[in-house]
PDB file of N, CA and C in Angstrom:
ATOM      1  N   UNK A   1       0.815  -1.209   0.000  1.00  0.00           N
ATOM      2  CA  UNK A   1       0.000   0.000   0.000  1.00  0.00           C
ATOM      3  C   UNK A   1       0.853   1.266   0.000  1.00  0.00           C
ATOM      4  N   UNK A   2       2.277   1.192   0.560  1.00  0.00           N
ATOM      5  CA  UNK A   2       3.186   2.494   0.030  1.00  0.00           C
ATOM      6  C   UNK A   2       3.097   2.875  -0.433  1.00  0.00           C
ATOM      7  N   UNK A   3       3.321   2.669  -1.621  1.00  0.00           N
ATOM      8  CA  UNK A   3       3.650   2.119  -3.346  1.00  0.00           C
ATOM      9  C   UNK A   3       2.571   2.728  -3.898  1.00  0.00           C
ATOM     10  N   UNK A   4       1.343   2.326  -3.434  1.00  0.00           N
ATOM     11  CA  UNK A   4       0.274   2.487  -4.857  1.00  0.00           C
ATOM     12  C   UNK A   4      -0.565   4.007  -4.276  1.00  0.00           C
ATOM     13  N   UNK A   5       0.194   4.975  -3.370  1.00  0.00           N
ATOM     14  CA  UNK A   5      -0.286   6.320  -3.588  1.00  0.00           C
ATOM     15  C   UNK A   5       0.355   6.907  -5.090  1.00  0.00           C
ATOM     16  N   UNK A   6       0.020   8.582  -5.328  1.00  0.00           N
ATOM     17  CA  UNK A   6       0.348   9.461  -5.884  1.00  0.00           C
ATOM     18  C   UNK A   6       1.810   9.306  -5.662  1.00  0.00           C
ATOM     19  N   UNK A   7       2.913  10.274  -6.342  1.00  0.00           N
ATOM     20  CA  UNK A   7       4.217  10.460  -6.549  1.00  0.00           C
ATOM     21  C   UNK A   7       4.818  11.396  -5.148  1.00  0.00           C
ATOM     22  N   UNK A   8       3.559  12.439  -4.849  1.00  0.00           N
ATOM     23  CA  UNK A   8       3.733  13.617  -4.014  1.00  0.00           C
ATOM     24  C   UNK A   8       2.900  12.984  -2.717  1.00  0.00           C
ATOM     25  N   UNK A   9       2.183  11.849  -2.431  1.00  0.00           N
ATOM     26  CA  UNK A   9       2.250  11.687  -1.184  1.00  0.00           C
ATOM     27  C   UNK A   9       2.843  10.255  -0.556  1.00  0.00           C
ATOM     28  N   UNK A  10       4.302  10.422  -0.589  1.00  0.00           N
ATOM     29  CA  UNK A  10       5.013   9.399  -0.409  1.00  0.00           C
ATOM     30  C   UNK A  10       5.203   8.806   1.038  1.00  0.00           C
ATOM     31  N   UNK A  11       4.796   8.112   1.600  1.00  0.00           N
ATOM     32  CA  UNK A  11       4.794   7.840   3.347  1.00  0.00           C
ATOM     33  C   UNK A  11       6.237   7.411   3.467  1.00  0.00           C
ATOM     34  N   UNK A  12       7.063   8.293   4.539  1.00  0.00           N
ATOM     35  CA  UNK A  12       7.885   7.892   5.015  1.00  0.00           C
ATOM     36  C   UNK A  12       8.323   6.638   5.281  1.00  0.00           C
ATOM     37  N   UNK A  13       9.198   5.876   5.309  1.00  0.00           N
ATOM     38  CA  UNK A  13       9.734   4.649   6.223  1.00  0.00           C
ATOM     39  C   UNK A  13      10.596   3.723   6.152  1.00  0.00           C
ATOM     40  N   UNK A  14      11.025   2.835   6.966  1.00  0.00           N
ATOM     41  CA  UNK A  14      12.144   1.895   6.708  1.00  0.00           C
ATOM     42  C   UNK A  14      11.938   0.562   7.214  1.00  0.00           C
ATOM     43  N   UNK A  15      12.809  -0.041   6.343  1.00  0.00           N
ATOM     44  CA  UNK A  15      12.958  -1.578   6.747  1.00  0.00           C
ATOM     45  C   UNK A  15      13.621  -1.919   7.752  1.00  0.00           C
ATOM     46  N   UNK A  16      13.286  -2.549   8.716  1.00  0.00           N
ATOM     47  CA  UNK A  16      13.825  -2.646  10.584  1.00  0.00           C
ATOM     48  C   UNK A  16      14.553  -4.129  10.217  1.00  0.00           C
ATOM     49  N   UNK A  17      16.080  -3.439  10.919  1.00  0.00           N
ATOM     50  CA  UNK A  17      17.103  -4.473  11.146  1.00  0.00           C
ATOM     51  C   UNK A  17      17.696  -3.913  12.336  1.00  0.00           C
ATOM     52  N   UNK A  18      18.231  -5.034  12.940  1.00  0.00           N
ATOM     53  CA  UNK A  18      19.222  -4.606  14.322  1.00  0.00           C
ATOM     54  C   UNK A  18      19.707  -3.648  14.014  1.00  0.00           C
ATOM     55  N   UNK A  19      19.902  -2.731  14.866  1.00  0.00           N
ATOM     56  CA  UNK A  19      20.765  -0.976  15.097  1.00  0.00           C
ATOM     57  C   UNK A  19      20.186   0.047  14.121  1.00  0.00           C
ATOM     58  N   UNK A  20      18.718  -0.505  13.364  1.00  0.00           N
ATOM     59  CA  UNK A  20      18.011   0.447  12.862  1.00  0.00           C
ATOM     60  C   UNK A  20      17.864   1.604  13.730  1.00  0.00           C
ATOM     61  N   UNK A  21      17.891   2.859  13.287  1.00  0.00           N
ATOM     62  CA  UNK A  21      17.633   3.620  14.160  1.00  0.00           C
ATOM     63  C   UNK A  21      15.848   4.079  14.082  1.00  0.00           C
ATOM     64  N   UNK A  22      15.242   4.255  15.070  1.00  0.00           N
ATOM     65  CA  UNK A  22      13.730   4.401  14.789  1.00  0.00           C
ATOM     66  C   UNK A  22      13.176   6.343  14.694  1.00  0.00           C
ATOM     67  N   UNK A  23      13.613   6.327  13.158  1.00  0.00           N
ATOM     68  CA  UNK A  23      13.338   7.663  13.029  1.00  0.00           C
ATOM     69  C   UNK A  23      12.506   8.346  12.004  1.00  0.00           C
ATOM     70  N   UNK A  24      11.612   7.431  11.694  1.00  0.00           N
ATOM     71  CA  UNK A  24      10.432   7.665  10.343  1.00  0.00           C
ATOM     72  C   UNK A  24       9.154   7.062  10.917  1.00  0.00           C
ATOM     73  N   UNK A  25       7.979   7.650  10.459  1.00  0.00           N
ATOM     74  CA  UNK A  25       6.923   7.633  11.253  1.00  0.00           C
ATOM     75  C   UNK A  25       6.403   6.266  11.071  1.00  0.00           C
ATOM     76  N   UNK A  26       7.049   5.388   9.726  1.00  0.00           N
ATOM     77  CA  UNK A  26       6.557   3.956   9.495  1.00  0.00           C
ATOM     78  C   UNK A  26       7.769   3.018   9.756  1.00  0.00           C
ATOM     79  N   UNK A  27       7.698   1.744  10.398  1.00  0.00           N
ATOM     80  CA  UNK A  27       8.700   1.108  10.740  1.00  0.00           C
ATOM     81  C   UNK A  27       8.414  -0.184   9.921  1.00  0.00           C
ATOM     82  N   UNK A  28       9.403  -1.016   8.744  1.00  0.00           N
ATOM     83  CA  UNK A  28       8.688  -2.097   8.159  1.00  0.00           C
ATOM     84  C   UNK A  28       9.237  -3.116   9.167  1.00  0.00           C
ATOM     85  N   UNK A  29       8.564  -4.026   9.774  1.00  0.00           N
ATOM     86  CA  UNK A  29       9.049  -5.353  10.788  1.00  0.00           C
ATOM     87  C   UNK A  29       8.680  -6.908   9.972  1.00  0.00           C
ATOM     88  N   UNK A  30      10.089  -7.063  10.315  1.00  0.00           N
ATOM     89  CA  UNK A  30       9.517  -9.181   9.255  1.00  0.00           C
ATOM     90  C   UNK A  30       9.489  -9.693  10.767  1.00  0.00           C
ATOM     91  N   UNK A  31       8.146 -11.017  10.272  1.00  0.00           N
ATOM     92  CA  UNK A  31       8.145 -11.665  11.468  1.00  0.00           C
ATOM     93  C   UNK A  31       9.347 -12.114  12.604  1.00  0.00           C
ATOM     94  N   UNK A  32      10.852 -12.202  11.986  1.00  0.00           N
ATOM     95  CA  UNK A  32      11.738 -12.471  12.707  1.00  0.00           C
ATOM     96  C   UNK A  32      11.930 -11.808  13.772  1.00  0.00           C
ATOM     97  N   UNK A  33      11.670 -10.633  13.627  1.00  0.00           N
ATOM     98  CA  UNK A  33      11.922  -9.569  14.679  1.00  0.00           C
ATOM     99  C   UNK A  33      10.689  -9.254  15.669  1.00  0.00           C
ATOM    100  N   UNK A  34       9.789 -10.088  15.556  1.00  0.00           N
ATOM    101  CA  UNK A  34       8.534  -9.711  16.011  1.00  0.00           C
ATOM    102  C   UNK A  34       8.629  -9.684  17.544  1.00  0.00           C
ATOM    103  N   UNK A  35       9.571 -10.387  18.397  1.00  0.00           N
ATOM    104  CA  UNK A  35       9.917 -10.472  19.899  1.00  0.00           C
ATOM    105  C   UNK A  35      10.589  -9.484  19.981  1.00  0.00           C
ATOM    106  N   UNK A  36      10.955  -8.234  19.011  1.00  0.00           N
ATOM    107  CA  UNK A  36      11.040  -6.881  19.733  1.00  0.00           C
ATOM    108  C   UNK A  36      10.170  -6.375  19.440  1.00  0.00           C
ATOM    109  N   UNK A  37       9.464  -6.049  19.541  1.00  0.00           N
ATOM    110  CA  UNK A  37       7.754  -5.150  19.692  1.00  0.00           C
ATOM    111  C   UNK A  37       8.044  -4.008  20.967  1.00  0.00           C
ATOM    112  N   UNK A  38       8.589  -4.592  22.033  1.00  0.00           N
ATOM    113  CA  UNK A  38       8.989  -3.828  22.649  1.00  0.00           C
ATOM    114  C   UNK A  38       9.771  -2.197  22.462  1.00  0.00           C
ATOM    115  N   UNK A  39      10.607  -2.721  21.688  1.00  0.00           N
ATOM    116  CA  UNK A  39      11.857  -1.398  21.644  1.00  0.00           C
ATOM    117  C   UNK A  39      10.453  -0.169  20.485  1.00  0.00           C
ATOM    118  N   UNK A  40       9.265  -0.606  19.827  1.00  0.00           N
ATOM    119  CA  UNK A  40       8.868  -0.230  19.189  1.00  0.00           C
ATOM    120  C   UNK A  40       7.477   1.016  19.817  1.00  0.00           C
ATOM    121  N   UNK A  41       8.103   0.844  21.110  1.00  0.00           N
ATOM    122  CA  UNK A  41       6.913   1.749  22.066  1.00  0.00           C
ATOM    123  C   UNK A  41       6.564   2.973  21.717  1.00  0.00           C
ATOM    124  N   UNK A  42       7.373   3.564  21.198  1.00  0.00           N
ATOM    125  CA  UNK A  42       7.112   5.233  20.905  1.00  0.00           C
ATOM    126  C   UNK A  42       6.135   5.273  19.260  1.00  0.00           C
ATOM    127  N   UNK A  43       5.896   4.076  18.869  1.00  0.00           N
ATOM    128  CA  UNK A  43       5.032   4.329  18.159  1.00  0.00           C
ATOM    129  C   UNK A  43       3.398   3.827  18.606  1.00  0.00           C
ATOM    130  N   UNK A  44       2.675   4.269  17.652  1.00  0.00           N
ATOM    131  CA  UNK A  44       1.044   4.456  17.925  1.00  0.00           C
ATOM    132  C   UNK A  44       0.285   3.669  17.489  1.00  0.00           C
ATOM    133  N   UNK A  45       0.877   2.763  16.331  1.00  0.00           N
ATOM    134  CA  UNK A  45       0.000   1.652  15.501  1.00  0.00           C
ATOM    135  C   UNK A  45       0.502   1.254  15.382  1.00  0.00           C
ATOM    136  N   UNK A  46       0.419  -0.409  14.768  1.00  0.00           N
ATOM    137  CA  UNK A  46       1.417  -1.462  14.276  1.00  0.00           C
ATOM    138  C   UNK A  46       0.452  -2.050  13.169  1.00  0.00           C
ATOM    139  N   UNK A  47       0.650  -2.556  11.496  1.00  0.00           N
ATOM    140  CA  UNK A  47      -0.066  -3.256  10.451  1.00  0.00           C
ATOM    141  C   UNK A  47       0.720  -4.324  10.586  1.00  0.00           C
ATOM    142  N   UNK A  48      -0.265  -5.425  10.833  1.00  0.00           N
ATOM    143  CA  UNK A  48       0.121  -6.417  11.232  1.00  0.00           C
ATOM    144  C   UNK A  48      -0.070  -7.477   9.813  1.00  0.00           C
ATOM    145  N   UNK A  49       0.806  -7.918   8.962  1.00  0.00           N
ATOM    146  CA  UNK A  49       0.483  -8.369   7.998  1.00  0.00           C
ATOM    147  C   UNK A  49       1.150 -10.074   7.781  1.00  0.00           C
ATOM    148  N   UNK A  50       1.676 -10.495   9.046  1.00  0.00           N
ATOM    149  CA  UNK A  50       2.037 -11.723   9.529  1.00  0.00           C
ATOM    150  C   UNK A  50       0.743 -12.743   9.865  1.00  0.00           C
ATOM    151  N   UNK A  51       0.937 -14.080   9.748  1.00  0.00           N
ATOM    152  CA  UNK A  51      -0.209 -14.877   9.853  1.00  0.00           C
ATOM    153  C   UNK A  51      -0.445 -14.823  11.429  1.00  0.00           C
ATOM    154  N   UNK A  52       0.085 -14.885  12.750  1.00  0.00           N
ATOM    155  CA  UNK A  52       0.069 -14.575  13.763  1.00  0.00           C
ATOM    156  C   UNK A  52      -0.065 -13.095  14.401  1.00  0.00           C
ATOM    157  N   UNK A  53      -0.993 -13.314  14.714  1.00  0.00           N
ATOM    158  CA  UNK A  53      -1.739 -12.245  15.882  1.00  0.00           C
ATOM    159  C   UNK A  53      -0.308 -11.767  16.524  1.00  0.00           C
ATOM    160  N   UNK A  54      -0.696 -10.298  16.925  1.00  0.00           N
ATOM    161  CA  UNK A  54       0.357  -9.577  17.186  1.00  0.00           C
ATOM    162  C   UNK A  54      -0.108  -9.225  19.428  1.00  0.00           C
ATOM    163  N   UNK A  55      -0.390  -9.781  19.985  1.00  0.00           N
ATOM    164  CA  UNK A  55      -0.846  -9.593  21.463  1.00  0.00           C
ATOM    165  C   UNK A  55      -0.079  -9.444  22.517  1.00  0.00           C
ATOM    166  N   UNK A  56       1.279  -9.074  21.897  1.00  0.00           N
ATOM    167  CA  UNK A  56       2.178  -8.741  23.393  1.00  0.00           C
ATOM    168  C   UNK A  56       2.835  -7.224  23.045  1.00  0.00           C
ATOM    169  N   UNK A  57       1.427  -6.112  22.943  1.00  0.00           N
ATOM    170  CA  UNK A  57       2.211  -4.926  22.953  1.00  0.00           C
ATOM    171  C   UNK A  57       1.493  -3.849  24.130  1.00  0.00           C
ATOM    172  N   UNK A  58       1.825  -2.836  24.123  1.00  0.00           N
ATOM    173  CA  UNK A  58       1.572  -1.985  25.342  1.00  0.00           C
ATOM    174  C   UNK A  58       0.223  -2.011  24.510  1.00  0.00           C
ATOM    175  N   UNK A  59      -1.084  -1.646  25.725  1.00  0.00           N
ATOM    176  CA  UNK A  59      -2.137  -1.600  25.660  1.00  0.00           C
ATOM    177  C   UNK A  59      -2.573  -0.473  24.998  1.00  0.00           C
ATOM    178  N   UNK A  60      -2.137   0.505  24.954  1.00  0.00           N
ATOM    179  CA  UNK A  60      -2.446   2.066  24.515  1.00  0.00           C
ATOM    180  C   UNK A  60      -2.161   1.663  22.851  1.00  0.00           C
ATOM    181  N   UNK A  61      -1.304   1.331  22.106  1.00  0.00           N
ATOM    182  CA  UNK A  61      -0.752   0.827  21.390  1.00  0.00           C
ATOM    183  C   UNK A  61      -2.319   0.182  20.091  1.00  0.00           C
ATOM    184  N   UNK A  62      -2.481   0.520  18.824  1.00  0.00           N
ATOM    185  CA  UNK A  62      -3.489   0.071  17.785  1.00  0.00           C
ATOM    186  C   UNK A  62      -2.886  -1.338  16.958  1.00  0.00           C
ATOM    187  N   UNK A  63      -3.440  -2.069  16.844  1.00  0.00           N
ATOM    188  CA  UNK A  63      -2.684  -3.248  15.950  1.00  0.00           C
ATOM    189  C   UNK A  63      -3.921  -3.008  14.848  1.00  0.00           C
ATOM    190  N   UNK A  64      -3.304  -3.389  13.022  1.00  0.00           N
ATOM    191  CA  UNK A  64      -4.608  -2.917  12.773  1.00  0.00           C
ATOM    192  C   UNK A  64      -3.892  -4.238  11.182  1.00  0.00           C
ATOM    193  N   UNK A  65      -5.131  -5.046  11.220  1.00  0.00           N
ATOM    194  CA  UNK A  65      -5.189  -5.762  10.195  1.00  0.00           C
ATOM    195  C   UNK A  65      -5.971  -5.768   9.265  1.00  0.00           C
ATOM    196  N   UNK A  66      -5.718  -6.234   7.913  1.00  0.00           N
ATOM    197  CA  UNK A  66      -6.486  -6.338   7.074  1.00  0.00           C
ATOM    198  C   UNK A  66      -6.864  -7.432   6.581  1.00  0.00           C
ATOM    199  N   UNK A  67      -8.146  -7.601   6.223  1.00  0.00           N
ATOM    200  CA  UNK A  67      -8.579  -8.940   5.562  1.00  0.00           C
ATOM    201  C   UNK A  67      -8.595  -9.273   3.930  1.00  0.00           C
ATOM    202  N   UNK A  68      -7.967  -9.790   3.482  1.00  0.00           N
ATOM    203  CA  UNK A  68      -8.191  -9.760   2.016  1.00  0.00           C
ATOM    204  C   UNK A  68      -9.229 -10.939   1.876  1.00  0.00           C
ATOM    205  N   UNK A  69      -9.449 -10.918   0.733  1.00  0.00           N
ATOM    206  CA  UNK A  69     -11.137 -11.268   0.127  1.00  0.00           C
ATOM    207  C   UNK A  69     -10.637 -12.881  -0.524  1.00  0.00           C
ATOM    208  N   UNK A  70     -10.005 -14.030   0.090  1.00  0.00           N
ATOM    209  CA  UNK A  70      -9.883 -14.602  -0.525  1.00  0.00           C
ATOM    210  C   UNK A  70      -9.972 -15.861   0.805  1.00  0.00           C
ATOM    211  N   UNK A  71     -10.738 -16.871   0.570  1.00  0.00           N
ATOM    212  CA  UNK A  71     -11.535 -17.868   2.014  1.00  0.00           C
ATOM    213  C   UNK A  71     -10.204 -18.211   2.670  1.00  0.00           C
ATOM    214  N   UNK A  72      -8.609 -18.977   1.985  1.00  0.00           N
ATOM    215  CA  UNK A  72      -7.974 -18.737   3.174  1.00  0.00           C
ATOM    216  C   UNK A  72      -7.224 -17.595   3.522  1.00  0.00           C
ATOM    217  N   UNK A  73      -7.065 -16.429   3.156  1.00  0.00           N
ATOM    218  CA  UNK A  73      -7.002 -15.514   4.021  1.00  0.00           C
ATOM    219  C   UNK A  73      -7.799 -15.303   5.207  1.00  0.00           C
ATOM    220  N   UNK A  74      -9.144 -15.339   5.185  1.00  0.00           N
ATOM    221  CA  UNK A  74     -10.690 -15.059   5.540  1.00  0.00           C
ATOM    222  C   UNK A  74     -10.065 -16.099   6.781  1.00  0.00           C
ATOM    223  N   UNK A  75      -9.728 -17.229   6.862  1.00  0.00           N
ATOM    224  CA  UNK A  75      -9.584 -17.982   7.669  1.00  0.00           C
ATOM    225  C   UNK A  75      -8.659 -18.034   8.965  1.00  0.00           C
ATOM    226  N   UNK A  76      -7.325 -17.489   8.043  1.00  0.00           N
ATOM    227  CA  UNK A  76      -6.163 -17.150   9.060  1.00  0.00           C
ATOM    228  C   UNK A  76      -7.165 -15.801   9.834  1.00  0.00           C
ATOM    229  N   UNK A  77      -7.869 -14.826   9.253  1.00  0.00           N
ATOM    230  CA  UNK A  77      -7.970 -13.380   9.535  1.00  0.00           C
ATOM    231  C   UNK A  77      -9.073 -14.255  11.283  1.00  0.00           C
ATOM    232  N   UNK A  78     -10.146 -14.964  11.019  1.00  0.00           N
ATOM    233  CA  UNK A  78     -11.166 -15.161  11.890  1.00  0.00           C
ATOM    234  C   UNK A  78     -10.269 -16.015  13.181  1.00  0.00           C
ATOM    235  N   UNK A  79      -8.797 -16.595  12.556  1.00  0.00           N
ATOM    236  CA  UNK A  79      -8.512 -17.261  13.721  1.00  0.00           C
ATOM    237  C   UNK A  79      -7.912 -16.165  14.538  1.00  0.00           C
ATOM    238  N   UNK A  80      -7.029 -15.565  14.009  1.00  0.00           N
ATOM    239  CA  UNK A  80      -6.588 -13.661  14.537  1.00  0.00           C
ATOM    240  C   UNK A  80      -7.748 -13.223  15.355  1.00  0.00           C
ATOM    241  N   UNK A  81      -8.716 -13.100  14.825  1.00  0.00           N
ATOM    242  CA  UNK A  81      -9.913 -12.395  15.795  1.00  0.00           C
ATOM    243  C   UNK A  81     -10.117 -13.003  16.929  1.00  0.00           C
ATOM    244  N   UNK A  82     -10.105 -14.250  16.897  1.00  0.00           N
ATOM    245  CA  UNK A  82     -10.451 -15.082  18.384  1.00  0.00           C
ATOM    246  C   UNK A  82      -9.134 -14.662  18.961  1.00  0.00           C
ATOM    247  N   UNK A  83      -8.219 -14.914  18.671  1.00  0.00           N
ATOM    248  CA  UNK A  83      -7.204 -15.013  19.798  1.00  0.00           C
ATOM    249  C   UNK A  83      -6.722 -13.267  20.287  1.00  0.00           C
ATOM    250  N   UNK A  84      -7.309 -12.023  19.182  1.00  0.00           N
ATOM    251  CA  UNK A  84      -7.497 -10.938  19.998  1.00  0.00           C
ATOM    252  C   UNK A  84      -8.371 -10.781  20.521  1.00  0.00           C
ATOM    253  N   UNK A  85      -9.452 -11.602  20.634  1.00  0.00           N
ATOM    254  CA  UNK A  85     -10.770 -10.909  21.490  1.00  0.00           C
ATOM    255  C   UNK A  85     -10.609 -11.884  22.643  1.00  0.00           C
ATOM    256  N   UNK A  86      -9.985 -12.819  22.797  1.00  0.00           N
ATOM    257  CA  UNK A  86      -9.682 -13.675  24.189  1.00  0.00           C
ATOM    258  C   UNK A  86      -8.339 -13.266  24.859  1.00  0.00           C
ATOM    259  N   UNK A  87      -7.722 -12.149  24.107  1.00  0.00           N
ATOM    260  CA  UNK A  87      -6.725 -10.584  25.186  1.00  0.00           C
ATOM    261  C   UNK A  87      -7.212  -9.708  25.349  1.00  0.00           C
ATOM    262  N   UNK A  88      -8.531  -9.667  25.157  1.00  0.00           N
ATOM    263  CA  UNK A  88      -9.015  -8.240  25.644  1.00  0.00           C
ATOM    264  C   UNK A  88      -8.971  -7.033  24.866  1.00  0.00           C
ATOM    265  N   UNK A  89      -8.577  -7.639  23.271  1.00  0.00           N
ATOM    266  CA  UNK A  89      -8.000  -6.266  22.383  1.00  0.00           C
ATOM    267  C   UNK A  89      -9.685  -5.940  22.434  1.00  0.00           C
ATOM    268  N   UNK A  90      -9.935  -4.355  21.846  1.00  0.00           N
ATOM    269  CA  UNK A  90     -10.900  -4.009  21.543  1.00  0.00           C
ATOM    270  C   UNK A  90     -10.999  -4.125  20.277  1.00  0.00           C
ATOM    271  N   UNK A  91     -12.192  -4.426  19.514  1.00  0.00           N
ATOM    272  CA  UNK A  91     -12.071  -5.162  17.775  1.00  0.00           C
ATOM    273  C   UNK A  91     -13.044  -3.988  17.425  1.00  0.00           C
ATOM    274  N   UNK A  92     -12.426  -3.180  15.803  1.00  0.00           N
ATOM    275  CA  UNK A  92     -13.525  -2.459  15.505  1.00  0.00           C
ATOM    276  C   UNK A  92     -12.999  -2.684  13.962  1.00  0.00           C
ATOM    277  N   UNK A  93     -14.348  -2.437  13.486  1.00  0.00           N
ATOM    278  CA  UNK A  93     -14.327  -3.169  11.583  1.00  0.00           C
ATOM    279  C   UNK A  93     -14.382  -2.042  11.096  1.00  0.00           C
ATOM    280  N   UNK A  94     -13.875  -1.665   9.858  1.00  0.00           N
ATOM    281  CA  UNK A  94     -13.818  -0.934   8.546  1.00  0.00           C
ATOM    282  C   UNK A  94     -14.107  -1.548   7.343  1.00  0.00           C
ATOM    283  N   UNK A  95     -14.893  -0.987   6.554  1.00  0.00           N
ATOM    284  CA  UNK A  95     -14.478  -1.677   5.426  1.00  0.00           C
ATOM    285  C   UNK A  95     -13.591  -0.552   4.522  1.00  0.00           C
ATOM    286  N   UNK A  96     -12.819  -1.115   3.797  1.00  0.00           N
ATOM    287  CA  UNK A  96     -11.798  -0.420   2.899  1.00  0.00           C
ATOM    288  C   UNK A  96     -11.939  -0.584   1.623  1.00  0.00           C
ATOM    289  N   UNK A  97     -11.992   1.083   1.357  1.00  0.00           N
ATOM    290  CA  UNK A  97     -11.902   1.050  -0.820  1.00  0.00           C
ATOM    291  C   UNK A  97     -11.312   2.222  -0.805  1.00  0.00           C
ATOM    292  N   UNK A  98     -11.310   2.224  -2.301  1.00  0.00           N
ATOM    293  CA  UNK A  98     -10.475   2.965  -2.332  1.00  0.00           C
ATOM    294  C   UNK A  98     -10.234   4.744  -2.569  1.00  0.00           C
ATOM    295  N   UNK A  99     -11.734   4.408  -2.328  1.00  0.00           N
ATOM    296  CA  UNK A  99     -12.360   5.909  -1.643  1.00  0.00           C
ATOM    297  C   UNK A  99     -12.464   6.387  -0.138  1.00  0.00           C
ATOM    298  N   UNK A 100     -12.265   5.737   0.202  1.00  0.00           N
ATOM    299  CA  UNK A 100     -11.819   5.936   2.149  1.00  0.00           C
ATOM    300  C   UNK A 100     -10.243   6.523   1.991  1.00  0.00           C
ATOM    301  N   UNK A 101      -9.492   6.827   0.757  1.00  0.00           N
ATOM    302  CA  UNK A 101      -8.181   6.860   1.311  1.00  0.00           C
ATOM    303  C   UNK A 101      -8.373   8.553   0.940  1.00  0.00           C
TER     304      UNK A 101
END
């Protein structure tokens, strides 16, 4: 979703490796690194685009997934939902096109 804005509204960000420094408002994380979530506190949201639920971050903190339209996606996405709504995340739906942006 970077990628497919305009030329002039380009979202900041970088690809996270050890001794990255965290200084752009988007941080890209591969699942490897996912047991630092921690060092990632000073930010406000996390897109969680890994097959595993993201449930060990500060509470204040947005995790925000998307569902794509295809039954096993649909599947991994509903098992994600159970295991955030049995932490207590608060769950709220959007639907997305591409007139919401």
């Amino acid at each position: 979703m970077l990628w497919t804005f305009t030329q002039n509204s380009f979202l900041p960000h970088k690809i996270f490796e050890p001794n990255t420094e965290l200084d752009t408002p988007i941080m890209l994380l591969s699942e490897k690194y996912l047991d630092n979530l921690m060092m990632f506190n000073d930010y406000k949201s996390i897109i969680n685009n890994c097959e595993d639920p993201i449930t060990k971050v500060k509470t204040d903190i947005e995790v925000h997934e998307f569902v794509e339209d295809f039954e096993e996606k649909k599947v991994v996405s509903r098992t994600k939902y159970t295991i955030y709504k049995k932490n207590n995340f608060v769950m709220n739906y959007r639907e997305y096109n591409e007139q919401t942006i």
